[in-house]
Protein backbone atom coordinates (compact mmCIF):
# COMPACT_ATOMS: atom_id res chain seq x y z
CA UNK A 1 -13.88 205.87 -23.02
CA UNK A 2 -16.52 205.11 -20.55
CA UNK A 3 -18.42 207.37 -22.26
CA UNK A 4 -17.92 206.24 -25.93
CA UNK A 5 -19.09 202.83 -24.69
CA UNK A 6 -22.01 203.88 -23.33
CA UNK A 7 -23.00 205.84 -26.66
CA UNK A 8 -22.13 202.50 -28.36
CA UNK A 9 -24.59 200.59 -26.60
CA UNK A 10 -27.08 202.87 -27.05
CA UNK A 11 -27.02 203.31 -30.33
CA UNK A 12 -27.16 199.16 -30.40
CA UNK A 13 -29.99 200.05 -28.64
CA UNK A 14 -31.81 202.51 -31.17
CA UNK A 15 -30.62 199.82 -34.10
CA UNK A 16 -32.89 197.21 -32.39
CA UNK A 17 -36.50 196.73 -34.21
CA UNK A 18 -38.99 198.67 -33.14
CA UNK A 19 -41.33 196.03 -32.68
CA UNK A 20 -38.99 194.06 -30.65
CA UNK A 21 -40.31 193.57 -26.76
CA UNK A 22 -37.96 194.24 -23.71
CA UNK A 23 -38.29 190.65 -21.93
CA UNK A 24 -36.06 190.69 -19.35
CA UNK A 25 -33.64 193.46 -17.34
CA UNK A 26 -31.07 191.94 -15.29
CA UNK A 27 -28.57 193.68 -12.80
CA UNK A 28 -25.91 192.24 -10.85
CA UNK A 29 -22.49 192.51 -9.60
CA UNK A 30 -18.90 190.18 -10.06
CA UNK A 31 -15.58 189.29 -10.04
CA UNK A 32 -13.32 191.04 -12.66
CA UNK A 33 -10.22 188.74 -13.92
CA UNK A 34 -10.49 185.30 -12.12
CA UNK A 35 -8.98 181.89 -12.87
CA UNK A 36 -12.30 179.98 -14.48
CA UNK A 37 -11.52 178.20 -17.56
CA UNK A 38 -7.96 178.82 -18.12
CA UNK A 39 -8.19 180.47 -21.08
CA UNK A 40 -6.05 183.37 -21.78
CA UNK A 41 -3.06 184.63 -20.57
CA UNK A 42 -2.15 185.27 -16.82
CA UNK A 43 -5.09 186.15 -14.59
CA UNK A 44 -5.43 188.52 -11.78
CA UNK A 45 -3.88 191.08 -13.33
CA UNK A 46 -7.36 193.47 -12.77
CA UNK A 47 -8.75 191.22 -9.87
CA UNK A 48 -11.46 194.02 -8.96
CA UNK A 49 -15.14 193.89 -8.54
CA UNK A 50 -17.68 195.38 -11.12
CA UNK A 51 -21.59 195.77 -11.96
CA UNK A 52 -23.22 194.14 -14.85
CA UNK A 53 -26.22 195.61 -16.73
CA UNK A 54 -28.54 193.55 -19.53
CA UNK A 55 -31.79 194.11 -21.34
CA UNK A 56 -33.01 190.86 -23.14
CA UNK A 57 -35.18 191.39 -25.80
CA UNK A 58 -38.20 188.92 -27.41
CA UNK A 59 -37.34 186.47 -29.95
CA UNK A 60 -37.44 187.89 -33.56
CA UNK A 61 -39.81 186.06 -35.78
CA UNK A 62 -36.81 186.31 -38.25
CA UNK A 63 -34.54 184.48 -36.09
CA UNK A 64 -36.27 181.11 -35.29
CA UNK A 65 -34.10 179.12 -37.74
CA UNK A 66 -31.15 179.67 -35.64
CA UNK A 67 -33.16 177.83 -32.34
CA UNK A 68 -35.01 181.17 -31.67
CA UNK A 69 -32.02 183.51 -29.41
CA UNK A 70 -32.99 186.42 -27.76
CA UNK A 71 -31.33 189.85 -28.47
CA UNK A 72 -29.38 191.17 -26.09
CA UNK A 73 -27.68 194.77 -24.53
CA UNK A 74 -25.69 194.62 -21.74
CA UNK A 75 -22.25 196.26 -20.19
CA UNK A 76 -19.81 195.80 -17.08
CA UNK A 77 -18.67 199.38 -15.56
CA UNK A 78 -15.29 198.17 -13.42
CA UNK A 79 -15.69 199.91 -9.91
CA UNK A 80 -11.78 200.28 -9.69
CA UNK A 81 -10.83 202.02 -12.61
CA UNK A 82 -9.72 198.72 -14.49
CA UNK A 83 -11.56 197.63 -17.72
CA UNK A 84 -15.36 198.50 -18.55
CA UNK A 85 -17.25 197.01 -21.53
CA UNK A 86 -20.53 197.21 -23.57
CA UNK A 87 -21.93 195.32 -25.98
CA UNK A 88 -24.52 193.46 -27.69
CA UNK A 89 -25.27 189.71 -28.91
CA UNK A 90 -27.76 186.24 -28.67
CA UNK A 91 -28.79 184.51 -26.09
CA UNK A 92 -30.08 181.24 -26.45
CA UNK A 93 -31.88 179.55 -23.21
CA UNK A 94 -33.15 176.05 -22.24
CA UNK A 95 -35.71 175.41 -19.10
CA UNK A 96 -34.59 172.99 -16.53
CA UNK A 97 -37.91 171.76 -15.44
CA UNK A 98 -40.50 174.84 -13.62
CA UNK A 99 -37.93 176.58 -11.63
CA UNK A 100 -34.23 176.55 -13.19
CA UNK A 101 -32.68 177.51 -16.44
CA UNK A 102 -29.51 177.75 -18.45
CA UNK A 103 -28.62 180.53 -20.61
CA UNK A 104 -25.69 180.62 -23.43
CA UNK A 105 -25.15 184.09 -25.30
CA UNK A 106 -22.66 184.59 -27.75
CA UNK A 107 -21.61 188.73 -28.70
CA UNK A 108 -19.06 191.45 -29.33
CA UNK A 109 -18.16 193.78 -27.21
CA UNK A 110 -16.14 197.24 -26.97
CA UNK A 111 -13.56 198.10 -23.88
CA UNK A 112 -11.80 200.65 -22.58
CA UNK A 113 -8.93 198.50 -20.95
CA UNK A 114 -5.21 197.71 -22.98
CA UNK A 115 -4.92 196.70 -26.24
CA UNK A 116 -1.12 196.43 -25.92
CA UNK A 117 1.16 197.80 -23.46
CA UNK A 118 3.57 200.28 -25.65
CA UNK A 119 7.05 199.30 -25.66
CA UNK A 120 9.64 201.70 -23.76
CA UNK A 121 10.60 204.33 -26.16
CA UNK A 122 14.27 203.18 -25.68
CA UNK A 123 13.94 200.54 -28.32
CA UNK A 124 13.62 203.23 -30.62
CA UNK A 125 17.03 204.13 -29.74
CA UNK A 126 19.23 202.13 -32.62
CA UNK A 127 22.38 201.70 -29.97
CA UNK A 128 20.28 200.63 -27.20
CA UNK A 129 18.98 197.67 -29.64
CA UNK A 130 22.30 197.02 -30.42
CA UNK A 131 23.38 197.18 -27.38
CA UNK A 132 20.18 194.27 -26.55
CA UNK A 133 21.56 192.34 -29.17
CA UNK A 134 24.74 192.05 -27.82
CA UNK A 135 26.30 193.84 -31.10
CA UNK A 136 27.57 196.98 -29.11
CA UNK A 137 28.62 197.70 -25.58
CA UNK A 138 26.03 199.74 -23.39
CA UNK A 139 27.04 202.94 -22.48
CA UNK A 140 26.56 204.03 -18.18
CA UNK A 141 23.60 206.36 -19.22
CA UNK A 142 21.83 204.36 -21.85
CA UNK A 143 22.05 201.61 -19.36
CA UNK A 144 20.30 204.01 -16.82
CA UNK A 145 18.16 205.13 -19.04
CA UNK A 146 17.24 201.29 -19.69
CA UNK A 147 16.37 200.66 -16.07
CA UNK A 148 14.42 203.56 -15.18
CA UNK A 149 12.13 203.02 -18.50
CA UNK A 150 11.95 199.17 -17.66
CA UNK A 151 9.95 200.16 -14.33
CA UNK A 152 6.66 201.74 -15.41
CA UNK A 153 7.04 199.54 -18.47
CA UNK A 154 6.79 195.99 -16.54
CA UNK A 155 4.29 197.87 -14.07
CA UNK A 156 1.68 197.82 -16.98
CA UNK A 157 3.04 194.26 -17.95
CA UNK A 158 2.14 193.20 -14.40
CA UNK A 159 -1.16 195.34 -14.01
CA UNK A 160 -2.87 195.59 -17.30
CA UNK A 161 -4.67 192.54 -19.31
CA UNK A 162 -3.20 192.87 -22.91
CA UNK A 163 -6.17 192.18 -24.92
CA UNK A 164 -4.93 193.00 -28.31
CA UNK A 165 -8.08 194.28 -29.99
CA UNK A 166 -10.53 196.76 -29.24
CA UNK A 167 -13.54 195.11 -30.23
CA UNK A 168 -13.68 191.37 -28.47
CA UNK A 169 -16.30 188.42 -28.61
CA UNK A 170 -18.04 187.81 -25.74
CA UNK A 171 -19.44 184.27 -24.12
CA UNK A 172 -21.57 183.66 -21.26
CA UNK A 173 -23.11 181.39 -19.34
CA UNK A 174 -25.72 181.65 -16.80
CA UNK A 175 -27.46 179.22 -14.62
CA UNK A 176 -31.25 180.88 -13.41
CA UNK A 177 -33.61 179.97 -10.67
CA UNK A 178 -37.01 181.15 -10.82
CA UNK A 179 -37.91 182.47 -7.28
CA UNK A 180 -41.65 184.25 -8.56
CA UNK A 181 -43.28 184.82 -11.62
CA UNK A 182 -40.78 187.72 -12.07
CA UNK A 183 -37.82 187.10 -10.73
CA UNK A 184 -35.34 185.38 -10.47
CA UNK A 185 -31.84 184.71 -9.18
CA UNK A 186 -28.51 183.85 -11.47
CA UNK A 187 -25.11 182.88 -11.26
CA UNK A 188 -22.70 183.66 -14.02
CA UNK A 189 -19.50 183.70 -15.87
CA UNK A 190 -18.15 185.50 -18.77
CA UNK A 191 -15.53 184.99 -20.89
CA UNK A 192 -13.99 187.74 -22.97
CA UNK A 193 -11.22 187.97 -25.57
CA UNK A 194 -10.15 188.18 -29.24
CA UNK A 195 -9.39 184.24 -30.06
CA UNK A 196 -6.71 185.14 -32.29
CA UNK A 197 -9.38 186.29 -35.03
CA UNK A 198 -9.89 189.90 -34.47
CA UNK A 199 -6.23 190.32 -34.64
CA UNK A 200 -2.65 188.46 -34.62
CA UNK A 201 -1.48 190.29 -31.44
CA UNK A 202 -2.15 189.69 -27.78
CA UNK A 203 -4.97 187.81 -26.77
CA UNK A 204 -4.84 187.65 -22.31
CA UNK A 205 -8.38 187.44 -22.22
CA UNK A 206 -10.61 187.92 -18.88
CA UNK A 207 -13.02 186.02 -17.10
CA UNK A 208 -15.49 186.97 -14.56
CA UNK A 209 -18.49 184.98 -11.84
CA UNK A 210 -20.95 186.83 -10.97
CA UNK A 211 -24.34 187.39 -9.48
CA UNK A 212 -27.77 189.06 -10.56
CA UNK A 213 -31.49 189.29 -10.25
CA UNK A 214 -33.54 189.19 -12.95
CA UNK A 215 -37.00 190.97 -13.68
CA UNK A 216 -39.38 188.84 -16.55
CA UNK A 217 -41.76 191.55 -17.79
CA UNK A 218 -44.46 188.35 -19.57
């Protein structure tokens, strides 16, 4: 899947103008699944650390109605096997005087982490449901059946963020400080998840803070 997502965001890539300008690369590293806005459903489910990736692109001519955002590609590869994501979107940013700036970008992205966590194929089993519902009495081995299928199935409850969808918008906000004509320093957070539009399922969501440097090319 890791793969698939990095052929997605290339071929974002390849679907970008040709005569837009790379402005900016960025590269950094965070938190994966912390408590930030409380949105979402329970948190440190993934708590793991991961590297971030972007490559901000020049404002499109055709774009300055909407306050002139900046294209952008970027992706989080999870260092501990949990969910990794890639994507593209707008980034719209305001100076704070010489040194500082704020950035708010708006996107979709793809992952490779839980959509939903399958049911235990037990409820397929017409007596067992039955048997739930309190319409029939549970026989010795269906019960055992029941409790040896419950543990891997709460497991993935307890380890996996549910996000419901497989394609989820993506917000972020970063706060910049200008260290050299190129660089610069940024702290971050992310927010990730369907918000109930993309589908009618789960919807756990995950947030991330992070850190980066950024390289200004003008």
């Amino acid at each position: 899947m890791k793969t698939l997502i990095l052929g997605l965001v290339t071929a974002l890539g390849l679907s970008v103008p040709a005569m837009a300008q790379v402005s900016e690369i960025r590269v950094g590293a965070h938190q994966h699944d912390i408590e930030i806005f409380g949105l979402g459903g329970k948190k440190g489910k993934e708590t793991s650390a991961a590297i971030n990736a972007e490559i901000i692109f020049e404002e499109p001519e055709f774009l300055k109605w909407a306050l002139s955002p900046q294209p952008y590609l970027g992706g989080s590869l999870n260092l501990e096997g949990n969910t990794s994501y890639g994507g593209a979107g707008l980034l719209w940013r305001q100076t704070l005087g010489e040194k500082l700036y704020f950035d708010f970008a708006f996107g979709l992205v793809v992952h490779d982490g839980t959509k939903e966590v399958p049911l235990p194929s037990y409820f397929d089993d017409p007596a067992v449901v039955a048997a739930l519902n309190g319409t029939v009495t549970i026989t010795p081995a269906q019960l055992a059946r029941i409790r040896s299928e419950n543990i891997p199935y709460f497991e993935s409850l307890n380890s996996e963020i549910e996000f419901g969808s497989r394609v989820l918008f993506r917000e972020a906000l970063t706060l910049g400080l200008r260290v050299s004509e190129h660089w610069a320093t940024e702290v971050y957070v992310e927010h990730l998840s369907n918000g109930k539009i993309l589908t009618s399922g789960s919807n756990e969501g995950l947030d991330v803070l992070g850190g980066r440097l950024s390289y200004r090319f003008d």
